[in-house]
N, C-alpha and C. Protein backbone atom coordinates (compact mmCIF):
# COMPACT_ATOMS: atom_id res chain seq x y z
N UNK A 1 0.82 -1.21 0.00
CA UNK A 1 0.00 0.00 0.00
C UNK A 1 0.86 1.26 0.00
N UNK A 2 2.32 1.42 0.71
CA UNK A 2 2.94 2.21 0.85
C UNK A 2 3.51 2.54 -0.50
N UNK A 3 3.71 1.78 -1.39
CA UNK A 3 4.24 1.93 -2.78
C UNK A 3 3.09 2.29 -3.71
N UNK A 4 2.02 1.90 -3.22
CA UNK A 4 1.11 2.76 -4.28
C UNK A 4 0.63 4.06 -4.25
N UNK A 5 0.82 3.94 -2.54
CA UNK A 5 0.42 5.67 -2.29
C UNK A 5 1.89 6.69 -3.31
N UNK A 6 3.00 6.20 -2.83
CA UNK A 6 3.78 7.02 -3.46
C UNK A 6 3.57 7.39 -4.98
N UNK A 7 2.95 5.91 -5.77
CA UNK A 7 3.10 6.13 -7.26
C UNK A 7 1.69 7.16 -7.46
N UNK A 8 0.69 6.91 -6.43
CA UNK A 8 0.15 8.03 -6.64
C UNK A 8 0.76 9.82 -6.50
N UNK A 9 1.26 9.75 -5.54
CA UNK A 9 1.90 11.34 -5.32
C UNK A 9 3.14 11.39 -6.34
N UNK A 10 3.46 10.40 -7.17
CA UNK A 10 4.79 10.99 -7.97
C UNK A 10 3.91 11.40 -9.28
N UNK A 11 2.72 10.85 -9.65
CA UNK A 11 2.32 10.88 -11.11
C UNK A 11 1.73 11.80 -10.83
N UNK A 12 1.59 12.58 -9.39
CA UNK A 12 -0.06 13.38 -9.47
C UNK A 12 0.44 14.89 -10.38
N UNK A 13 1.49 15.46 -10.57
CA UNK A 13 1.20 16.44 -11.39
C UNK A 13 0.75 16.37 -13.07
N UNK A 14 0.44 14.97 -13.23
CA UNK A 14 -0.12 14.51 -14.75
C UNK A 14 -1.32 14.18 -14.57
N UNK A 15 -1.75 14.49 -13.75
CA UNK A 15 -3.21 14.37 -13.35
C UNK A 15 -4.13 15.46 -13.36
N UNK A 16 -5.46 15.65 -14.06
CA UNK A 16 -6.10 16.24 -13.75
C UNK A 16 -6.92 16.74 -12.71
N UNK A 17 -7.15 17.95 -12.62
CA UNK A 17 -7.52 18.68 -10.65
C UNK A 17 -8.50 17.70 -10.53
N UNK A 18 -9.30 17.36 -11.34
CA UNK A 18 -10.37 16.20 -10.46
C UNK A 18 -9.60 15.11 -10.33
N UNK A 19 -9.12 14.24 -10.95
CA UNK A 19 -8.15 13.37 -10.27
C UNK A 19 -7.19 13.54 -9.49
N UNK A 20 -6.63 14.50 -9.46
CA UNK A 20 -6.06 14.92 -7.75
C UNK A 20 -6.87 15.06 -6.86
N UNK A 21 -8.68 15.54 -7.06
CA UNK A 21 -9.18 15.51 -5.34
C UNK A 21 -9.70 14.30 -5.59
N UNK A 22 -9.06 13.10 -6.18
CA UNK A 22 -9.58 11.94 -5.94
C UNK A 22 -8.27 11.08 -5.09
N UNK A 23 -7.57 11.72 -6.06
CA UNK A 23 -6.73 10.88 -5.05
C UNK A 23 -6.38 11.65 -3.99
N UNK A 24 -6.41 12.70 -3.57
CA UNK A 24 -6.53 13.12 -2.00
C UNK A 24 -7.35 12.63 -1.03
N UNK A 25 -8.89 12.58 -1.95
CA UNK A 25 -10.13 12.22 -1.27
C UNK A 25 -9.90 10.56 -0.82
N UNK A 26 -9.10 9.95 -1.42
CA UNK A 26 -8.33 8.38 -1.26
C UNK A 26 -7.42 8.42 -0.07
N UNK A 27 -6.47 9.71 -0.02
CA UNK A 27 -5.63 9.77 1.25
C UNK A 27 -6.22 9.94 2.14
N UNK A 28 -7.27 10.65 2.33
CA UNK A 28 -7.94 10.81 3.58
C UNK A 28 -9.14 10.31 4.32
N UNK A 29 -9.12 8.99 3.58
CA UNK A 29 -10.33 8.49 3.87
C UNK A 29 -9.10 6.80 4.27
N UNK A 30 -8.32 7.16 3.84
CA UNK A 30 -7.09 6.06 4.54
C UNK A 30 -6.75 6.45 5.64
N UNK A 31 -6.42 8.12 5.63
CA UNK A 31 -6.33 8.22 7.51
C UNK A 31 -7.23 8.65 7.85
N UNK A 32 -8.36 8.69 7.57
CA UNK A 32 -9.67 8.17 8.89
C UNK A 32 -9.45 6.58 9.12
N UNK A 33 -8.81 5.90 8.58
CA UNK A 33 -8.80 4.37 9.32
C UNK A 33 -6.93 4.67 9.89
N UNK A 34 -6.77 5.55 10.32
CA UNK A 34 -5.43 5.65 10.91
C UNK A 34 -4.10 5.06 10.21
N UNK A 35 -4.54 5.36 9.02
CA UNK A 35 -2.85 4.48 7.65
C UNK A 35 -1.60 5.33 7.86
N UNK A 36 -0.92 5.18 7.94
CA UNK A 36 0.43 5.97 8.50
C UNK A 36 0.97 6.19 7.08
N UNK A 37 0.79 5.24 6.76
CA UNK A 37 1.44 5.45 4.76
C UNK A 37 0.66 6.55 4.34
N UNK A 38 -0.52 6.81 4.38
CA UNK A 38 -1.31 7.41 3.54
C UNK A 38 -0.73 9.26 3.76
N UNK A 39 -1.05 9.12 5.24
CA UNK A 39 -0.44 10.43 5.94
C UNK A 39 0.73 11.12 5.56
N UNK A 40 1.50 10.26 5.39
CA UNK A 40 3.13 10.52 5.15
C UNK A 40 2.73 10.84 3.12
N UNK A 41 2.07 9.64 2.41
CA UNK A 41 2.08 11.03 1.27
C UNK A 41 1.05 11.85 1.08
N UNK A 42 0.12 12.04 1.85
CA UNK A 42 -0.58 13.45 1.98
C UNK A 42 0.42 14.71 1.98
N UNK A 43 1.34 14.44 3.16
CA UNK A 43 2.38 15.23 3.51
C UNK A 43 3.34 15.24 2.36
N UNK A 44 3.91 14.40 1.69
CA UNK A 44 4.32 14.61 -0.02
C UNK A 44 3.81 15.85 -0.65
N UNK A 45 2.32 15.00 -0.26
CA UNK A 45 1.77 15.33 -2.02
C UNK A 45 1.09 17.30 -1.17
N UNK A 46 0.73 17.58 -0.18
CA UNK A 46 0.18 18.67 0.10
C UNK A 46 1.29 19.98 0.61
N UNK A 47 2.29 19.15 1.58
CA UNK A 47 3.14 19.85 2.26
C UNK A 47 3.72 21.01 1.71
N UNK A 48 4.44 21.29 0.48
CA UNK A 48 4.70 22.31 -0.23
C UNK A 48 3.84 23.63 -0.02
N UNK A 49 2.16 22.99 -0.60
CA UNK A 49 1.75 24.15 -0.85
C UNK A 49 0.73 24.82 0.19
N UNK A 50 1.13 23.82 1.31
CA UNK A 50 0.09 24.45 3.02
C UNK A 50 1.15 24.91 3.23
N UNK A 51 2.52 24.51 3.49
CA UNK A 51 3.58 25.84 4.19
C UNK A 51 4.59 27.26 3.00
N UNK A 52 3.60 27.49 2.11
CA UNK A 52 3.63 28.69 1.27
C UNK A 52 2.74 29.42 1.70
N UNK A 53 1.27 28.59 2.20
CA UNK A 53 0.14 29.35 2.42
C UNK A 53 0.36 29.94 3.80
N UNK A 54 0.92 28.72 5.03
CA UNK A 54 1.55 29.21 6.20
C UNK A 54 2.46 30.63 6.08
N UNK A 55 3.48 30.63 5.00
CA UNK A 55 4.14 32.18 5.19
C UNK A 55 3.98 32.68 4.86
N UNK A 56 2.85 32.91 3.72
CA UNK A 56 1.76 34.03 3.12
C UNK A 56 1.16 34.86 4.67
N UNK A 57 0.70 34.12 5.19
CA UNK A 57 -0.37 34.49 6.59
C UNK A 57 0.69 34.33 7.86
N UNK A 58 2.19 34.34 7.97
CA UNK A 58 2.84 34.79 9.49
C UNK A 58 4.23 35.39 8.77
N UNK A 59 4.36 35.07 7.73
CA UNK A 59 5.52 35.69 7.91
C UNK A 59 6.89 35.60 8.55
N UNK A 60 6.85 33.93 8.71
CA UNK A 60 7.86 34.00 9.74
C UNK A 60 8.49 32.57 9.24
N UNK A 61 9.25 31.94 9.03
CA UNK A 61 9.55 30.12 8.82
C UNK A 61 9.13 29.43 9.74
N UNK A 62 9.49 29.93 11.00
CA UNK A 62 9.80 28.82 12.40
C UNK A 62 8.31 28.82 12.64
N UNK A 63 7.65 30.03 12.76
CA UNK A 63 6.22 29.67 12.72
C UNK A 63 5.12 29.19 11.97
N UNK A 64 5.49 29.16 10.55
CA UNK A 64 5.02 28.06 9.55
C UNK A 64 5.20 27.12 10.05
N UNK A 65 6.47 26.36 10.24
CA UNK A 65 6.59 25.56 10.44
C UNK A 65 5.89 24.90 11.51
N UNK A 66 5.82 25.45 12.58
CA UNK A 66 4.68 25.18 13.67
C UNK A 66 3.38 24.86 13.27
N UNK A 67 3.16 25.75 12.32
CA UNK A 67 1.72 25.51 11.92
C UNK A 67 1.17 24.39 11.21
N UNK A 68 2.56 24.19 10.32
CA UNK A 68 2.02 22.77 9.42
C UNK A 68 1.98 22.11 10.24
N UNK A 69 3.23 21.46 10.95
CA UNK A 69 2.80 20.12 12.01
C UNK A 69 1.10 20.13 12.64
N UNK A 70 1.19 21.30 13.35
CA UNK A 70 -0.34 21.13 13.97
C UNK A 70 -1.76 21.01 13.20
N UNK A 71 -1.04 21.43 11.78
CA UNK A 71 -1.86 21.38 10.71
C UNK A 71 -2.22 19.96 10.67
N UNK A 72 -1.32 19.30 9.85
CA UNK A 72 -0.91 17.86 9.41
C UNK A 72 -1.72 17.07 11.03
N UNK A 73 -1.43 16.86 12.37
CA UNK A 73 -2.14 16.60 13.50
C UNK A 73 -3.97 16.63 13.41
N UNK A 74 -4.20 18.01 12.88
CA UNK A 74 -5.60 18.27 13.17
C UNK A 74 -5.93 17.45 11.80
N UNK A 75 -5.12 17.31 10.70
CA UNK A 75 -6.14 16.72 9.86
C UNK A 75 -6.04 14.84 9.74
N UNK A 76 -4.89 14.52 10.72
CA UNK A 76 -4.54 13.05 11.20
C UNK A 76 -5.67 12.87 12.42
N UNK A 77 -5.96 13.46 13.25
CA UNK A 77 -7.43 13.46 13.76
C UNK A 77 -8.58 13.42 13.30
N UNK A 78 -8.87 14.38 12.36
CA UNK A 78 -10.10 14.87 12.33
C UNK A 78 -10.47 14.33 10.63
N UNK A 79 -9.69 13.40 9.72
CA UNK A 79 -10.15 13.24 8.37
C UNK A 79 -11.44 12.53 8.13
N UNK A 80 -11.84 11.82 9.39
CA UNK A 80 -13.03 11.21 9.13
C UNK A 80 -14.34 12.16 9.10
N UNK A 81 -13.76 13.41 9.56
CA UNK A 81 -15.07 14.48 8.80
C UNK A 81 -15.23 15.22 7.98
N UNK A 82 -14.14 14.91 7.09
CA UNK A 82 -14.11 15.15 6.29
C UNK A 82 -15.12 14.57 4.72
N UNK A 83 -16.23 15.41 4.18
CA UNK A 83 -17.06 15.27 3.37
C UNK A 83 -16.75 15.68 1.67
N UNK A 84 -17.02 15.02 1.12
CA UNK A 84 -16.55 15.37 -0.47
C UNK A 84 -17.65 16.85 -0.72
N UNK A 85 -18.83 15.97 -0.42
CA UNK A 85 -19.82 16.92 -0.87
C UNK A 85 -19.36 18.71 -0.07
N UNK A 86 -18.93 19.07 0.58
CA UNK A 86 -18.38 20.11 1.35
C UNK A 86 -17.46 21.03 0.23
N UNK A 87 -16.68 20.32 -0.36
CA UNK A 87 -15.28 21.15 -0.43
C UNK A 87 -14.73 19.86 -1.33
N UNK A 88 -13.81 20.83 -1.66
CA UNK A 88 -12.15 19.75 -2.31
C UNK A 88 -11.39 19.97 -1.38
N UNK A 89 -11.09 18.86 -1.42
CA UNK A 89 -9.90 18.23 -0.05
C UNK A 89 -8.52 19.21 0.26
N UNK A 90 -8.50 19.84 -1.22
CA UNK A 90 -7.23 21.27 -0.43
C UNK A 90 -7.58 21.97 0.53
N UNK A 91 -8.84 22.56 -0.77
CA UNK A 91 -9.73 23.47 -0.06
C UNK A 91 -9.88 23.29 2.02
N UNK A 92 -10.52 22.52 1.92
CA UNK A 92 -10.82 21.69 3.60
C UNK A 92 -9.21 21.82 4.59
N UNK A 93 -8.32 20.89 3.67
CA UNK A 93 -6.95 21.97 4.60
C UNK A 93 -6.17 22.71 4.31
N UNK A 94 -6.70 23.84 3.53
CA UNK A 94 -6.11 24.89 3.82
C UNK A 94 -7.30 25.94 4.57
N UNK A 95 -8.26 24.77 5.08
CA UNK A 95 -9.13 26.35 5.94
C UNK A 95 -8.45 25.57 7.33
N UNK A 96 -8.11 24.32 7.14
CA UNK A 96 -7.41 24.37 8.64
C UNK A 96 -6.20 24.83 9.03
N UNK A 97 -5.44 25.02 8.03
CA UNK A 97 -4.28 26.20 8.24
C UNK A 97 -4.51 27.32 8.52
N UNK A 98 -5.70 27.60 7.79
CA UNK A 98 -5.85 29.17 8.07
C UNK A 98 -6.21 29.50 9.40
N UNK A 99 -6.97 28.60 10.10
CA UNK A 99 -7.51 28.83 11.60
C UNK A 99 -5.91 28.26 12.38
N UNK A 100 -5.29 27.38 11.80
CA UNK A 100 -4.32 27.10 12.85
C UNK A 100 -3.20 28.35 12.59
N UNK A 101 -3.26 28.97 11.55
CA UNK A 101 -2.24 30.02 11.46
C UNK A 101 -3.04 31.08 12.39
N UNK A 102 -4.33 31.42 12.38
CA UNK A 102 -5.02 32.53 12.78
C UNK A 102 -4.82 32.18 14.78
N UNK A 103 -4.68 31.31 15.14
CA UNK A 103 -4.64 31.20 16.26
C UNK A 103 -3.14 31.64 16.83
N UNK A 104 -2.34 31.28 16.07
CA UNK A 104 -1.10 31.40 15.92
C UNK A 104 -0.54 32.75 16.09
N UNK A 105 -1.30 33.56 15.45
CA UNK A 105 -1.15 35.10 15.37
C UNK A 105 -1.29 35.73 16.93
N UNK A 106 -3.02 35.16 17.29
CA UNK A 106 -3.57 35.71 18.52
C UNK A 106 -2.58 35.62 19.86
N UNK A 107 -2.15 34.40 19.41
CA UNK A 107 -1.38 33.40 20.66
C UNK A 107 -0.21 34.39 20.57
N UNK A 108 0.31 34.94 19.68
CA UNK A 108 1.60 35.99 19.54
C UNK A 108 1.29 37.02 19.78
N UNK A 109 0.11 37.72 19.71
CA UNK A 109 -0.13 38.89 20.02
C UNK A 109 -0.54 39.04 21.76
N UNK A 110 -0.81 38.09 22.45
CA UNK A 110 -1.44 37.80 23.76
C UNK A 110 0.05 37.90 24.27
N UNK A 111 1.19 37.30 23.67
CA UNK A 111 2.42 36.87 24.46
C UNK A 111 3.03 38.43 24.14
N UNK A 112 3.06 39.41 23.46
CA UNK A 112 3.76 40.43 22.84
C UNK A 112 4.00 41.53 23.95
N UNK A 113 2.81 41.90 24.83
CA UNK A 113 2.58 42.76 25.92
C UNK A 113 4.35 41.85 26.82
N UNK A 114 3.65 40.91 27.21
CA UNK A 114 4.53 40.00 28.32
C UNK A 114 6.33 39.93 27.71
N UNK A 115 6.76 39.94 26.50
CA UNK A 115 7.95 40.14 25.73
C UNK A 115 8.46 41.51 26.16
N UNK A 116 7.68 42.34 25.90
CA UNK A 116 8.09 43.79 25.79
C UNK A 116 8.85 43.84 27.34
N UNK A 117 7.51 43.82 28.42
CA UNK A 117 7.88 44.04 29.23
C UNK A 117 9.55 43.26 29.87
N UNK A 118 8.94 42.10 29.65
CA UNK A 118 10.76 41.55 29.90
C UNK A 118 11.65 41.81 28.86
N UNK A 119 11.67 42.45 27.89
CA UNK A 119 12.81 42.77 27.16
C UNK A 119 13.07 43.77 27.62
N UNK A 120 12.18 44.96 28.26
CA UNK A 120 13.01 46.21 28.81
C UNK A 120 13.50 45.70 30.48
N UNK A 121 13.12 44.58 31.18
CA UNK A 121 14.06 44.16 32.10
C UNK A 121 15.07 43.82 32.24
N UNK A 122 15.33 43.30 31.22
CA UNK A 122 16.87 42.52 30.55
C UNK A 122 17.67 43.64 29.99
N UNK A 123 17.07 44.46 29.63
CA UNK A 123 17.54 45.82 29.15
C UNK A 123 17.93 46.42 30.14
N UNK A 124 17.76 46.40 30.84
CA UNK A 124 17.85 47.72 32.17
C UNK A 124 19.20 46.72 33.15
N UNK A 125 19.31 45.41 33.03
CA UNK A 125 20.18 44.71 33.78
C UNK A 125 21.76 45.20 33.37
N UNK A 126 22.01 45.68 32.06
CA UNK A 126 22.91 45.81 31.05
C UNK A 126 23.87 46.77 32.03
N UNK A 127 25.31 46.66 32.00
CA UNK A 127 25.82 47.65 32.75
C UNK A 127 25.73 49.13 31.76
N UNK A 128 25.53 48.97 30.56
CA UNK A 128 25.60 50.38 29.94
C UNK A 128 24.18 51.07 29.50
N UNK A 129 23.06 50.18 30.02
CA UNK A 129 22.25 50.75 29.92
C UNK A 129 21.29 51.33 31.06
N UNK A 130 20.33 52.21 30.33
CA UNK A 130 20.01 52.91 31.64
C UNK A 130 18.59 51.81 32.52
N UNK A 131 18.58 52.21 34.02
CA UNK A 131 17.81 51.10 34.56
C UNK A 131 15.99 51.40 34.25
N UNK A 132 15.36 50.16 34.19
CA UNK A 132 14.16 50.15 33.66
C UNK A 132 13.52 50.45 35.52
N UNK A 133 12.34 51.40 35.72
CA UNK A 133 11.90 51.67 37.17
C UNK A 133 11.89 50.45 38.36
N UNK A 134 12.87 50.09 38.55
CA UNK A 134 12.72 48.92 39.91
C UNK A 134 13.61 49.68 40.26
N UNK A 135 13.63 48.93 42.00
CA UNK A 135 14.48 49.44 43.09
C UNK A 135 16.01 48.44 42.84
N UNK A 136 17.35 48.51 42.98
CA UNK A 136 17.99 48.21 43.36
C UNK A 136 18.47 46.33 43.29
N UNK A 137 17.34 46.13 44.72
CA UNK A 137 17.19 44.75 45.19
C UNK A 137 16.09 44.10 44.24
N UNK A 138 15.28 45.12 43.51
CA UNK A 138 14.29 44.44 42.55
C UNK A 138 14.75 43.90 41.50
N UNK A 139 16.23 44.89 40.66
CA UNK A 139 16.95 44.51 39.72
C UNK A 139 17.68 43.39 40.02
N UNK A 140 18.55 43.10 40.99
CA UNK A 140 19.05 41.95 41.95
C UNK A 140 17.97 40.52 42.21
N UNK A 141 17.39 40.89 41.86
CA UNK A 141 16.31 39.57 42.27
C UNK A 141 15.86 39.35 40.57
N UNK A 142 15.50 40.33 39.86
CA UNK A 142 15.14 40.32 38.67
C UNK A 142 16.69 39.36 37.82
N UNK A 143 17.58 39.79 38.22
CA UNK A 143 19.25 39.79 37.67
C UNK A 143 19.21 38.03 37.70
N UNK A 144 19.09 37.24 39.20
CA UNK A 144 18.67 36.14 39.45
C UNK A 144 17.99 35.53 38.74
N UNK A 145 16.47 35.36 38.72
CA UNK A 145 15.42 34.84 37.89
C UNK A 145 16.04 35.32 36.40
N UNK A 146 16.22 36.10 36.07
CA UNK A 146 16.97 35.85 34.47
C UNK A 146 17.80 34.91 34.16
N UNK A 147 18.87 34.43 34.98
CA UNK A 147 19.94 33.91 35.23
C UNK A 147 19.60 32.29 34.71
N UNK A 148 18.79 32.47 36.13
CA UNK A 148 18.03 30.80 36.35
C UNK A 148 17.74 30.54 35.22
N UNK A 149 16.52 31.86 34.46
CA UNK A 149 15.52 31.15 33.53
C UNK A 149 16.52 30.64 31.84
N UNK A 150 18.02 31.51 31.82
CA UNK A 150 18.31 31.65 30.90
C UNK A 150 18.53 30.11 30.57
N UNK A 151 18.96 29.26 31.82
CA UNK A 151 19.59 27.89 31.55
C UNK A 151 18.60 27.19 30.60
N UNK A 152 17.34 27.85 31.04
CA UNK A 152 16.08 26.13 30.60
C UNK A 152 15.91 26.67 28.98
N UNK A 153 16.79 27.34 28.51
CA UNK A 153 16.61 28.03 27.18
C UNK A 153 17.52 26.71 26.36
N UNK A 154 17.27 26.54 24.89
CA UNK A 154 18.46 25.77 23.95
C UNK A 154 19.70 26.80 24.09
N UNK A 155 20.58 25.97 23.58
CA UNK A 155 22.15 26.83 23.74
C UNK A 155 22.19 27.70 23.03
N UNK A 156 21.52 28.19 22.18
CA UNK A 156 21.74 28.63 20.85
C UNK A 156 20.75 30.16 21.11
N UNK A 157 19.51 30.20 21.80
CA UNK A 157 18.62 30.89 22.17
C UNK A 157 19.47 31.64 23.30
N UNK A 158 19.86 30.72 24.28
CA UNK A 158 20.28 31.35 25.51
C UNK A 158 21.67 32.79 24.65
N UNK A 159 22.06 31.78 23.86
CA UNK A 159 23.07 32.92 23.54
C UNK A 159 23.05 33.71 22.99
N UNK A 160 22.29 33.91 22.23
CA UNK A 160 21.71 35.06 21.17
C UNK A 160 20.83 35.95 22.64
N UNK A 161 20.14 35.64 23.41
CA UNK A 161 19.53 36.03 24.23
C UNK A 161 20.75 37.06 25.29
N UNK A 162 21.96 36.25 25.61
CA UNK A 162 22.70 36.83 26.37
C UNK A 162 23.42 37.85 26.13
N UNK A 163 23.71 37.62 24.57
CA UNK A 163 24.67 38.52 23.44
C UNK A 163 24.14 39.67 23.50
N UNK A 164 22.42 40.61 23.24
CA UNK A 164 22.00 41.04 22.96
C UNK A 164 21.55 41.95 23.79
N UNK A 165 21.24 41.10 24.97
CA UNK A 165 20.57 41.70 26.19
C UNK A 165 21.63 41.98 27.62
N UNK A 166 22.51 41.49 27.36
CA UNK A 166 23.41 41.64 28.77
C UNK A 166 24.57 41.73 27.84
N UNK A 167 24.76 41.75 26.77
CA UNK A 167 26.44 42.83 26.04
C UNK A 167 26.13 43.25 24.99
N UNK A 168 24.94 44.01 24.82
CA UNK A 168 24.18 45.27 24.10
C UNK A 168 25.00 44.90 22.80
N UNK A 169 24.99 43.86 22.19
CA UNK A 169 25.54 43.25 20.46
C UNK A 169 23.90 43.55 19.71
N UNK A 170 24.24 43.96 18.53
CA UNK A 170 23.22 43.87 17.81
C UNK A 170 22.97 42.70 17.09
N UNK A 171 21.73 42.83 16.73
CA UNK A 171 21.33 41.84 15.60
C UNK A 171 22.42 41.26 14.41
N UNK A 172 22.71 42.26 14.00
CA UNK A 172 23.79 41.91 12.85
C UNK A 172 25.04 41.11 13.31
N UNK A 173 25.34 41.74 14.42
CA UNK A 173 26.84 41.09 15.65
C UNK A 173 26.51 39.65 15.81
N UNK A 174 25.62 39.54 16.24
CA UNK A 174 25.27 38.42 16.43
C UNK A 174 25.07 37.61 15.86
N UNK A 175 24.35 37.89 14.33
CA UNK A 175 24.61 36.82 13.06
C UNK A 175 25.25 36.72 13.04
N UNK A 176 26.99 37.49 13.04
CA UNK A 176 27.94 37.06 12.83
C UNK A 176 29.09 36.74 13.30
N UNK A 177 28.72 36.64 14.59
CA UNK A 177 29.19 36.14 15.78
C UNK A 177 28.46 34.04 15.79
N UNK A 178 27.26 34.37 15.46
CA UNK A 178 26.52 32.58 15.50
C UNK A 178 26.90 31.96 14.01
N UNK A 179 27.33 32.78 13.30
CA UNK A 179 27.84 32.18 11.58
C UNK A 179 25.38 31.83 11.11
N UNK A 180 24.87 33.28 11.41
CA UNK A 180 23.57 32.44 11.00
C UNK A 180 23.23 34.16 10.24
N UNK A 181 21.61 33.72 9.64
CA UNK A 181 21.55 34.62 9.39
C UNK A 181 20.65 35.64 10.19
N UNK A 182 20.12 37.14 9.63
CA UNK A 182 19.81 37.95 10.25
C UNK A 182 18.85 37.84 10.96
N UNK A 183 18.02 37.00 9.96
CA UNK A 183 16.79 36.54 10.26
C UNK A 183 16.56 35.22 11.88
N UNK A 184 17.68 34.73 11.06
CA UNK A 184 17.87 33.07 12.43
C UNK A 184 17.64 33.72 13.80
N UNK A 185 18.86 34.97 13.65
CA UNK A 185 18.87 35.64 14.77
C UNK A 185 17.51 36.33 15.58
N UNK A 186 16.85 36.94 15.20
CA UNK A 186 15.53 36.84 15.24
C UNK A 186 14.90 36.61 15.54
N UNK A 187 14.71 35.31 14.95
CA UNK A 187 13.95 34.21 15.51
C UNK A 187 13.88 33.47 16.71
N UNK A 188 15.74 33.22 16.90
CA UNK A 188 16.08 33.05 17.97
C UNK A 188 15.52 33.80 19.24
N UNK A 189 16.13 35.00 19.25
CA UNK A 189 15.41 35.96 20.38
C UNK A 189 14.07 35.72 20.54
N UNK A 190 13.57 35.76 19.80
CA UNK A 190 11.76 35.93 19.54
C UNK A 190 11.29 34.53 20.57
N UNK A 191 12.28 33.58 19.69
CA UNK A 191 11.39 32.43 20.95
C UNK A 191 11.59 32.31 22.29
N UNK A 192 13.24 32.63 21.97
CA UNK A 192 13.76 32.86 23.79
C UNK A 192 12.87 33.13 24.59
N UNK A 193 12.44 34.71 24.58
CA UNK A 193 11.93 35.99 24.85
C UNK A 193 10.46 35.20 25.51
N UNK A 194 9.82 34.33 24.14
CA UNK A 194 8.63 34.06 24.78
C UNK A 194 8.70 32.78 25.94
N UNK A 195 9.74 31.91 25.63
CA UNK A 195 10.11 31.22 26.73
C UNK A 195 10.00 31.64 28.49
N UNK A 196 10.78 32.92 28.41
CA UNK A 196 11.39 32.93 29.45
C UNK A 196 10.13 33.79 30.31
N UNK A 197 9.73 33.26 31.59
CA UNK A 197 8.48 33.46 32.26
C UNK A 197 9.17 34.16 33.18
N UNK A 198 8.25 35.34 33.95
CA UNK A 198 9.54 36.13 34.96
C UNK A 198 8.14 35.82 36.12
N UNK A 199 8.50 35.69 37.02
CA UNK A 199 7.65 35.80 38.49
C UNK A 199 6.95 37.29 38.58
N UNK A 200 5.35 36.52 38.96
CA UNK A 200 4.10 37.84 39.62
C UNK A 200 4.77 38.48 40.23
């Protein structure tokens, strides 16, 4: 079965769009009976063009990328409700991208307030920069809990995190200080940032 699914996803660009939502409508009615083959070339045959649609709508790789997996999940769950009469089978997931990207957004915008604020804490720890309004012993306790939280970070986060925020390196320094690019860098911070939880 695993070899036919493939010869389906290698021939499918000689196929006409109705014979592609047939043979989609074939993949997904294989994983409503839980086929692991089938899934894996869904993911072939769809993957390309749900994580184009993913960075159309975030803008970001690492968070595409998030999105397809949870994408690919919700529709490894949920294919058995999937109806012909409804939709064509793109159609159907790419509206679940769109809600899993759209959540995606909210979930970033909810965390964005909570970033800020600890990025100007980490800011204010800096010996050359100026202090963000705490007392003294608040920065000292704040200085701590940074410390701690930096460990539970990947190595790679923690350091881009440390580079930036406690030896005032820029973005660019830091690409080229990690051999990555401007963007990696970025990204990096970005997830750090939302990682790192500071105490009520």
């Amino acid at each position: 079965m695993a070899i036919a699914c493939t010869n389906l996803v290698t021939h499918s660009a000689l196929l006409s769009p109705s014979a592609v939502d047939d043979e989609l409508h074939i993949l997904l009615q294989r994983i409503a009976l839980q086929d692991q083959n089938a899934l894996a070339a869904l993911h072939r045959r769809a993957s390309k063009h749900l994580k184009q649609l993913a960075l159309r709508l975030l803008k970001d790789h690492d968070l595409s990328e998030d999105v397809l997996q949870e994408s690919f999940l919700q529709i490894w769950q949920n294919a058995d409700q999937y109806r012909r009469a409804q939709g064509r089978p793109m159609t159907w997931m790419n509206t679940i991208l769109r809600y899993r990207a759209l959540d995606k957004l909210k979930a970033e915008q909810r965390e964005q307030k909570r970033r800020d604020e600890l990025e100007c804490n980490l800011i204010g720890l800096g010996e050359d920069h100026a202090p963000c309004p705490t007392t003294e012993l608040e920065r000292e306790q704040l200085r701590h809990c940074c410390q701690r939280q930096l460990q539970s970070l990947p190595a790679h986060q923690q350091q881009a995190v440390t580079l930036a925020y406690f030896h005032d390196l820029s973005r660019e320094e830091i690409a080229r200080y990690q051999r990555q690019s401007v963007g990696t860098v970025k990204s990096r911070l970005h997830r750090g940032l939302a990682q790192l939880v500071m105490p009520d």
